[in-house]
Protein backbone atom coordinates (compact mmCIF):
# COMPACT_ATOMS: atom_id res chain seq x y z
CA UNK A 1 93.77 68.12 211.05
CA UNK A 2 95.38 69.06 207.89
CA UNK A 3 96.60 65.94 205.43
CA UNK A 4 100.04 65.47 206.71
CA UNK A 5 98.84 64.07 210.28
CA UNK A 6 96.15 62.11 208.65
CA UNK A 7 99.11 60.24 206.55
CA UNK A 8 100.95 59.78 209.43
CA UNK A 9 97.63 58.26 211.59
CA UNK A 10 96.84 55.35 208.63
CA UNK A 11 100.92 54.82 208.59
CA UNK A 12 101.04 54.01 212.44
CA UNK A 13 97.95 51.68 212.20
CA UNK A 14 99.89 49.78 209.09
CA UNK A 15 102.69 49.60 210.71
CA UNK A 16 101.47 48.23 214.12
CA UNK A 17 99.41 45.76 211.91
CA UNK A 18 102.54 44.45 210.55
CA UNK A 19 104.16 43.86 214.12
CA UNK A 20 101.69 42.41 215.48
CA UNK A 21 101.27 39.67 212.31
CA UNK A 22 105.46 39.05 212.28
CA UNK A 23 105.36 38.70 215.71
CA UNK A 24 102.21 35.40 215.42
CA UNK A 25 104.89 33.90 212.79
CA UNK A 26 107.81 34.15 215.50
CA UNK A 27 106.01 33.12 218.04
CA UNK A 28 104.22 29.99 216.03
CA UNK A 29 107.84 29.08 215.02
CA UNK A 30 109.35 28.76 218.59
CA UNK A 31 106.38 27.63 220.29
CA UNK A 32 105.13 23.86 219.67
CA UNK A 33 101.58 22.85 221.54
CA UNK A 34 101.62 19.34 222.70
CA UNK A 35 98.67 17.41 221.00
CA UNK A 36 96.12 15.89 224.28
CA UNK A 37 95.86 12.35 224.34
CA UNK A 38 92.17 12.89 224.93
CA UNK A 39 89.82 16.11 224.36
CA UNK A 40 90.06 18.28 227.49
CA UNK A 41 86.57 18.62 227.57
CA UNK A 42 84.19 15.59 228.12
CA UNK A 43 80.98 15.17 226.27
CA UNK A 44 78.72 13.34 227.81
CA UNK A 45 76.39 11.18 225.30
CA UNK A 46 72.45 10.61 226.38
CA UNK A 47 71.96 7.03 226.89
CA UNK A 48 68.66 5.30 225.11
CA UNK A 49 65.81 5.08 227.96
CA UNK A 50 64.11 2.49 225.56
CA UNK A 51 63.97 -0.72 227.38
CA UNK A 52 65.30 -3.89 225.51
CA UNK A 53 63.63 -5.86 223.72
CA UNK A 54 62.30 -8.73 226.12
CA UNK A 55 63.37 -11.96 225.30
CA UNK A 56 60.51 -14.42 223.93
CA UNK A 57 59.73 -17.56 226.41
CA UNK A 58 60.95 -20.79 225.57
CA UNK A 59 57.73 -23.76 225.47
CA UNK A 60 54.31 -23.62 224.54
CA UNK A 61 52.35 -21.10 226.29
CA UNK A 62 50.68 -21.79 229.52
CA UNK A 63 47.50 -23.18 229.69
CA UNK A 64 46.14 -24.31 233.05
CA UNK A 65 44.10 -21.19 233.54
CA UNK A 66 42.53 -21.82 230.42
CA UNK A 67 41.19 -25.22 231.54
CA UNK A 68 38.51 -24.66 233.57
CA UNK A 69 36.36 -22.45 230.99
CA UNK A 70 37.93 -24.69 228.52
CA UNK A 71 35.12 -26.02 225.66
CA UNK A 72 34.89 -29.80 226.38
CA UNK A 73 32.63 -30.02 223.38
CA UNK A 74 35.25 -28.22 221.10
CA UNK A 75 38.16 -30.89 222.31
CA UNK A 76 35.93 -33.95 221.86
CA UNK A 77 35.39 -32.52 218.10
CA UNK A 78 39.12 -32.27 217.69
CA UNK A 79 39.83 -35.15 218.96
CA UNK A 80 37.01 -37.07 216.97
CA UNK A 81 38.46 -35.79 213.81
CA UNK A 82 42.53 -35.83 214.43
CA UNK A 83 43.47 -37.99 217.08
CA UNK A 84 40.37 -40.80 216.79
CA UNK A 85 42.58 -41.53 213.27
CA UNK A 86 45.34 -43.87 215.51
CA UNK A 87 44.10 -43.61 219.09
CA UNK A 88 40.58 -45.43 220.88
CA UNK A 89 39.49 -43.38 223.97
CA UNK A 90 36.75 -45.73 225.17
CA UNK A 91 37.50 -47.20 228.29
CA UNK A 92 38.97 -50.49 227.28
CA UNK A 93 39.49 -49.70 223.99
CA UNK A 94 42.13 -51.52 221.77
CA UNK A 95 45.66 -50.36 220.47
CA UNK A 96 45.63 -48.69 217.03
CA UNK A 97 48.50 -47.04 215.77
CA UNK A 98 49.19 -45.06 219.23
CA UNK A 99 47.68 -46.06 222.67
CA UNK A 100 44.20 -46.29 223.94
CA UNK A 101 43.55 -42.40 225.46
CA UNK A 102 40.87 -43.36 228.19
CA UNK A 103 42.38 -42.12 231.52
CA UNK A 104 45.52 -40.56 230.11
CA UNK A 105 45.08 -37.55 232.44
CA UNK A 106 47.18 -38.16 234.85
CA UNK A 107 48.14 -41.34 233.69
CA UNK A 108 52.14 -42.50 234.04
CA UNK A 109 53.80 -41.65 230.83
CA UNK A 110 54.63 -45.31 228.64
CA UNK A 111 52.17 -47.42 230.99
CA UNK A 112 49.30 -48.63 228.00
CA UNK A 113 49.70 -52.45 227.78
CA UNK A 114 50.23 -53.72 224.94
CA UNK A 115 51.42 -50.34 222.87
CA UNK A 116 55.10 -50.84 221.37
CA UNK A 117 56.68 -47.12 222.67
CA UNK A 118 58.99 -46.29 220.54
CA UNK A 119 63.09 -45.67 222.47
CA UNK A 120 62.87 -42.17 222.25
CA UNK A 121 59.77 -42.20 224.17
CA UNK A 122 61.12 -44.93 226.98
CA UNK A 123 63.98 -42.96 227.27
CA UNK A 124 62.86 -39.87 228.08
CA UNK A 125 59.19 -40.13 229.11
CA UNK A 126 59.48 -41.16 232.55
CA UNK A 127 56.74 -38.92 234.42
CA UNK A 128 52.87 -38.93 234.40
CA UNK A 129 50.93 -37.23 232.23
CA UNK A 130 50.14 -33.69 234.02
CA UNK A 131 48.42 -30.70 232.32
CA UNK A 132 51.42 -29.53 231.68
CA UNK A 133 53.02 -32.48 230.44
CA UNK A 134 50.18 -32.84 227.80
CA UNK A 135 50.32 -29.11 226.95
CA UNK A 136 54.34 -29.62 225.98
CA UNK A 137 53.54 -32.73 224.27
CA UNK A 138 50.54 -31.87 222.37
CA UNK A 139 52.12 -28.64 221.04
CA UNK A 140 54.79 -30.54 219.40
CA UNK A 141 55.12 -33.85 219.87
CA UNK A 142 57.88 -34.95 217.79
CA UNK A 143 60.17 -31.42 219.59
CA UNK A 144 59.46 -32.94 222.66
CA UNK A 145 60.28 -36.45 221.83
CA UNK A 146 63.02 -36.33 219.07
CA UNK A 147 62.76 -39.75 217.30
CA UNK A 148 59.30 -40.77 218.40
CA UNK A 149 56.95 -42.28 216.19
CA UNK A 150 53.83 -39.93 216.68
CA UNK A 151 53.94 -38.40 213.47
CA UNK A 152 51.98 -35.77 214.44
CA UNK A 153 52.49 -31.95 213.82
CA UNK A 154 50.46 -30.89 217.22
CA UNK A 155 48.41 -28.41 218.16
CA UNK A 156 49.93 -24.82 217.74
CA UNK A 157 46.56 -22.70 219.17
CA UNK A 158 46.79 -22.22 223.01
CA UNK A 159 43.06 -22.68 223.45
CA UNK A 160 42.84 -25.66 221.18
CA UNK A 161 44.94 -27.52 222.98
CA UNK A 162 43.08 -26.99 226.28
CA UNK A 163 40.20 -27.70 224.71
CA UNK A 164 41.32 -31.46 223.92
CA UNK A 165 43.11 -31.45 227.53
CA UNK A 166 39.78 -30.49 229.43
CA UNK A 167 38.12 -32.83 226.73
CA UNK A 168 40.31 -35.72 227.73
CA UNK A 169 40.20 -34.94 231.10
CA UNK A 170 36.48 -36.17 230.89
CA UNK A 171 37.62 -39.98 230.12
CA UNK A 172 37.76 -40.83 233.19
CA UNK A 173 35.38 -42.30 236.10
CA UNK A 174 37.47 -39.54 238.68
CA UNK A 175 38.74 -36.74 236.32
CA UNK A 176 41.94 -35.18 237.76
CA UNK A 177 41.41 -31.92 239.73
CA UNK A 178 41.68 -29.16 237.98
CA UNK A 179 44.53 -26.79 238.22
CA UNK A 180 44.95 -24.62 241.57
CA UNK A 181 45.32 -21.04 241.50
CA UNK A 182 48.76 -21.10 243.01
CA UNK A 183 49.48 -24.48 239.50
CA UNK A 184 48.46 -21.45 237.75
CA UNK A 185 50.58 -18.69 239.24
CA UNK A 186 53.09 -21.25 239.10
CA UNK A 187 53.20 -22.16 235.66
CA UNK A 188 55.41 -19.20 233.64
CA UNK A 189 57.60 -19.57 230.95
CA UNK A 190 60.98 -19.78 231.52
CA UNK A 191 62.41 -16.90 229.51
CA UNK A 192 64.98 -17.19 226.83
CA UNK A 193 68.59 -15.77 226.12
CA UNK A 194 67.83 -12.73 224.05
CA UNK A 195 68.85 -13.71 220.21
CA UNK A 196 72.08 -12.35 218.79
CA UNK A 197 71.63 -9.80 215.87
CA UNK A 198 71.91 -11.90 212.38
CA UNK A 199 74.44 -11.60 210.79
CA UNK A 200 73.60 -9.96 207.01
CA UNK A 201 72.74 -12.42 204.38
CA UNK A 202 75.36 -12.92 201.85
CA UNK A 203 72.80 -14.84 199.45
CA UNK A 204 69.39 -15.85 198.69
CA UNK A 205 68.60 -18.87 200.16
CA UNK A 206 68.49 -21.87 197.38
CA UNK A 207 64.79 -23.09 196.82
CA UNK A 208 64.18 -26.66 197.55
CA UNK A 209 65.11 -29.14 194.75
CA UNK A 210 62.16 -29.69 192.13
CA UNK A 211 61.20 -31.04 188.69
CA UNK A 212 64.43 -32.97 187.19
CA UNK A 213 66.90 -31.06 189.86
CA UNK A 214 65.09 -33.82 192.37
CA UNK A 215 64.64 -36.69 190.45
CA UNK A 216 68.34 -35.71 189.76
CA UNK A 217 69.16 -36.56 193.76
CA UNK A 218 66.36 -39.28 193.83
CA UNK A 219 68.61 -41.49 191.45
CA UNK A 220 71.82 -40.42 193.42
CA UNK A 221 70.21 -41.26 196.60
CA UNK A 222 70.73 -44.66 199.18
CA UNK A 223 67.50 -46.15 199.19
CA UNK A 224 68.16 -48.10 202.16
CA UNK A 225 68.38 -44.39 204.27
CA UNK A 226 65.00 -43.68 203.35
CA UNK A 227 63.92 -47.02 204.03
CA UNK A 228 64.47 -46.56 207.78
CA UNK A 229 62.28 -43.37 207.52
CA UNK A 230 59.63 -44.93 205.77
CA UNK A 231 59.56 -47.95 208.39
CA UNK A 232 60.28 -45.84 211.35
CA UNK A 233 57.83 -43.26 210.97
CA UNK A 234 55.39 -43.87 207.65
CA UNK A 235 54.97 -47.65 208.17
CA UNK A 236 52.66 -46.94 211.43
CA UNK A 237 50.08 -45.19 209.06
CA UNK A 238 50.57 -46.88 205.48
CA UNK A 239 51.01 -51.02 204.35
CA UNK A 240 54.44 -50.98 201.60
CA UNK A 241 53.65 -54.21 200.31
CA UNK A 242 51.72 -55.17 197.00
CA UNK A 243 48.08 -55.28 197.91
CA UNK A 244 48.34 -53.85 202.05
CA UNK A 245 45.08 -53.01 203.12
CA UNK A 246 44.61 -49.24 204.30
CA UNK A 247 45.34 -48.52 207.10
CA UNK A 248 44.99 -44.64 208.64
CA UNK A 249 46.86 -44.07 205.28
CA UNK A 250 46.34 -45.67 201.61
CA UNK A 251 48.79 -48.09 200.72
CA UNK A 252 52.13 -47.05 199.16
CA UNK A 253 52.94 -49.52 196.70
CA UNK A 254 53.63 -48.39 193.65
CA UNK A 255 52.84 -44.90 194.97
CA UNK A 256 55.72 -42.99 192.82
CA UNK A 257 53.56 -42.08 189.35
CA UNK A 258 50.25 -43.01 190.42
CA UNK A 259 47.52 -41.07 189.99
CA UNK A 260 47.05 -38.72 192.93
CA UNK A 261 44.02 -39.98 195.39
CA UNK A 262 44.05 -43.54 193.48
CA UNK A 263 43.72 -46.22 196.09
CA UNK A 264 40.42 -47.58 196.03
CA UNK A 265 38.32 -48.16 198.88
CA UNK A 266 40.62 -45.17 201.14
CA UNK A 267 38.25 -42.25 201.83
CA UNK A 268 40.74 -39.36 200.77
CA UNK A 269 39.88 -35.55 202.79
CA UNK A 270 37.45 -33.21 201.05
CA UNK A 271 40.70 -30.95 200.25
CA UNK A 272 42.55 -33.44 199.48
CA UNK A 273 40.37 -34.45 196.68
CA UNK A 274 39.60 -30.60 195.73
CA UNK A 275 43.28 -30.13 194.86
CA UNK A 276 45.57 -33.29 193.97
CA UNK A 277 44.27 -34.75 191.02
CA UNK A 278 47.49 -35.14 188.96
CA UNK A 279 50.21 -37.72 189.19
CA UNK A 280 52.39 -38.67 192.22
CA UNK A 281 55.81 -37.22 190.25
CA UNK A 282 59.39 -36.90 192.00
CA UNK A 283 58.31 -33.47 192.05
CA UNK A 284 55.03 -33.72 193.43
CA UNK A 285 56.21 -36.09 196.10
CA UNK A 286 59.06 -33.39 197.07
CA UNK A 287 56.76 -30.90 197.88
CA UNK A 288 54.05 -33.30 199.75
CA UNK A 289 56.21 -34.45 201.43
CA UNK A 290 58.19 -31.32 202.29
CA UNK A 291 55.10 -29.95 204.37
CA UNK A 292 51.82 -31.88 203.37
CA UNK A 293 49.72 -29.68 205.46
CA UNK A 294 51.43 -26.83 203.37
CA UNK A 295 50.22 -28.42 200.81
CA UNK A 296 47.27 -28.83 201.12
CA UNK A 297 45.29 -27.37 204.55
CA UNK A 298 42.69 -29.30 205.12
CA UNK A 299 44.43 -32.93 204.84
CA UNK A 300 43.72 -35.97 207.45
CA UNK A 301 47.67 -36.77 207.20
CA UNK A 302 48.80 -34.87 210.61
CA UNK A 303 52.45 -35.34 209.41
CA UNK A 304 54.97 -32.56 210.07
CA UNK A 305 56.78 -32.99 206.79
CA UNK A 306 60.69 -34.12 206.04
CA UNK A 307 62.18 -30.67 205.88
CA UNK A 308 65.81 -31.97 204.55
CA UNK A 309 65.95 -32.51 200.66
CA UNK A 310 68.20 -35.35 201.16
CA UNK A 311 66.43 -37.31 203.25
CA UNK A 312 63.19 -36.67 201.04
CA UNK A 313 64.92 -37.99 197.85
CA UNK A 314 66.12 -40.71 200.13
CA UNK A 315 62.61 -41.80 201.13
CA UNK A 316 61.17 -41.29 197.78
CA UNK A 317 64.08 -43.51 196.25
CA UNK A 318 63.20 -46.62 198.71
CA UNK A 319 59.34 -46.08 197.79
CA UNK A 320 60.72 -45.78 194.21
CA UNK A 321 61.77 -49.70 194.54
CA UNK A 322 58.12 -50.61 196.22
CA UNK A 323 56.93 -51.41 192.69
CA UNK A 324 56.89 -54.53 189.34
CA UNK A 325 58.29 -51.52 187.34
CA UNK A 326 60.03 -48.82 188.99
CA UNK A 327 59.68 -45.44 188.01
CA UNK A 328 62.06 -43.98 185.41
CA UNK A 329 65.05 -41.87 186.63
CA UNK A 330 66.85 -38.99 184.86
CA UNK A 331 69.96 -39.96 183.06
């Protein structure tokens, strides 16, 4: 092939090239593709084979199977030391601060002679005192019974609490049977909704109110607001006036600037005494009395705590005025 054909060979291939390139802008011009509302081919997505996260029961958890190897000797200690504070559990014994216990197993709910229930507890205490009835109430007494005067945190451990149950079970001359296997079966926790995801935080949550920030609400606050708290719920545990007599509490006269674990003659707890040994300050008295078993673990004063800053400067106002000389406020 000499160098004439081998021109001509390269020209065809350019100019077929060329064609073929004007005829993709022709056709590009006169033809318009229609966009698809949705892709023409479907992608399918693998779903999670993770299971959900299973929603946590509502209530205390169960405890009638734990009764019958339950350690009588651990409830009667528990009870001794906690409960022995406002209740008797002799068989006659008299009314303290909360009703005699002897026979409360299976006992109707509100039927002690001679103990002043509180309305909460008429109102909605209406049944007998079951297993399971003592197993809501002694977990958290004051959840069950909203407004009741049994200022008392309860008894959080599963096994603790059926240790008191089987313990009080004993006080009795014909102890209630124990639970059945199909009570047991039986008893299940109803399950809750599964909780919506939180929403994110936009800030830090403030601290509670301390130092001169809470003597600051103190001196804004209604003394006659914490008043009701003090004689609603404190009053069945401490004397207010000048010169009470202890009680399952020392005496709260004069309480705001004492010195901490002052009240003669009132045998203060072993922690107690280990750790408070300052003043009874507006700031002091905000954090006692924000969680006092916080505070200090340990402590005979099975009190849940006033978890509202208002209402705590409200109560430590009125105990404020339970004094010759109240304590100065901030400016």
């Amino acid at each position: 092939m000499n160098s004439m054909d081998v021109n001509k060979a390269v020209a065809a291939v350019l100019v077929a090239g060329i064609a073929f390139m004007i005829t993709g802008f022709v056709a590009d011009g006169l033809v318009i593709s229609p966009e698809l509302a949705k892709s023409a081919i479907k992608v399918e997505t693998a779903q999670s084979s993770a299971p959900a996260a299973a929603a946590k029961p509502t209530g205390p958890a169960p405890i009638l199977a734990l009764l019958a190897s339950a350690d009588v000797k651990a409830g009667q200690a528990e009870v001794s030391h906690i409960c022995a504070a406002c209740h008797t559990y002799n068989e006659g014994g008299k009314t303290l601060v909360g009703p005699n216990l002897y026979g409360v197993v299976g006992r109707k709910q509100g039927a002690e002679p001679g103990f002043s229930y509180s309305d909460a507890f008429k109102a909605k205490m209406k049944g007998t005192w079951t297993y399971a009835a003592l197993n809501v109430w002694l977990d958290a007494p004051m959840k069950d019974v909203p407004g009741t005067r049994m200022a008392f945190a309860g008894i959080a451990n599963p096994k603790a609490r059926a240790d008191v149950i089987a313990f009080l079970r004993t006080l009795s001359k014909n102890p209630m049977p124990l639970p059945t296997k199909e009570e047991i079966a039986a008893e299940a926790p109803k399950p809750a909704a599964a909780p919506a995801a939180p929403a994110a935080a936009t800030h830090a949550a403030a601290p509670a109110p301390g130092g001169d920030a809470f003597a600051a609400l103190v001196a804004k606050a209604d003394p006659s607001k914490g008043a009701s708290v003090v004689h609603g719920i404190c009053a069945a545990c401490h004397t207010l006036d000048k010169g009470g007599k202890t009680l399952v509490g020392p005496n709260l006269w004069d309480v705001v600037g004492r010195k901490q674990g002052g009240v003669a003659g009132f045998a203060y707890s072993d922690a107690f005494k280990a750790k408070m040994k300052g003043n009874w300050t507006y700031d002091a008295l905000n954090t006692w009395l924000t969680a006092p078993m916080k505070e200090v673990p340990g402590t005979h004063m099975a009190f849940a705590g006033i978890s509202n800053e208002e209402q705590r400067a409200a109560v430590v106002a009125y105990l404020r005025t339970l004094a010759d000389k109240p304590a100065p406020l901030p400016k």
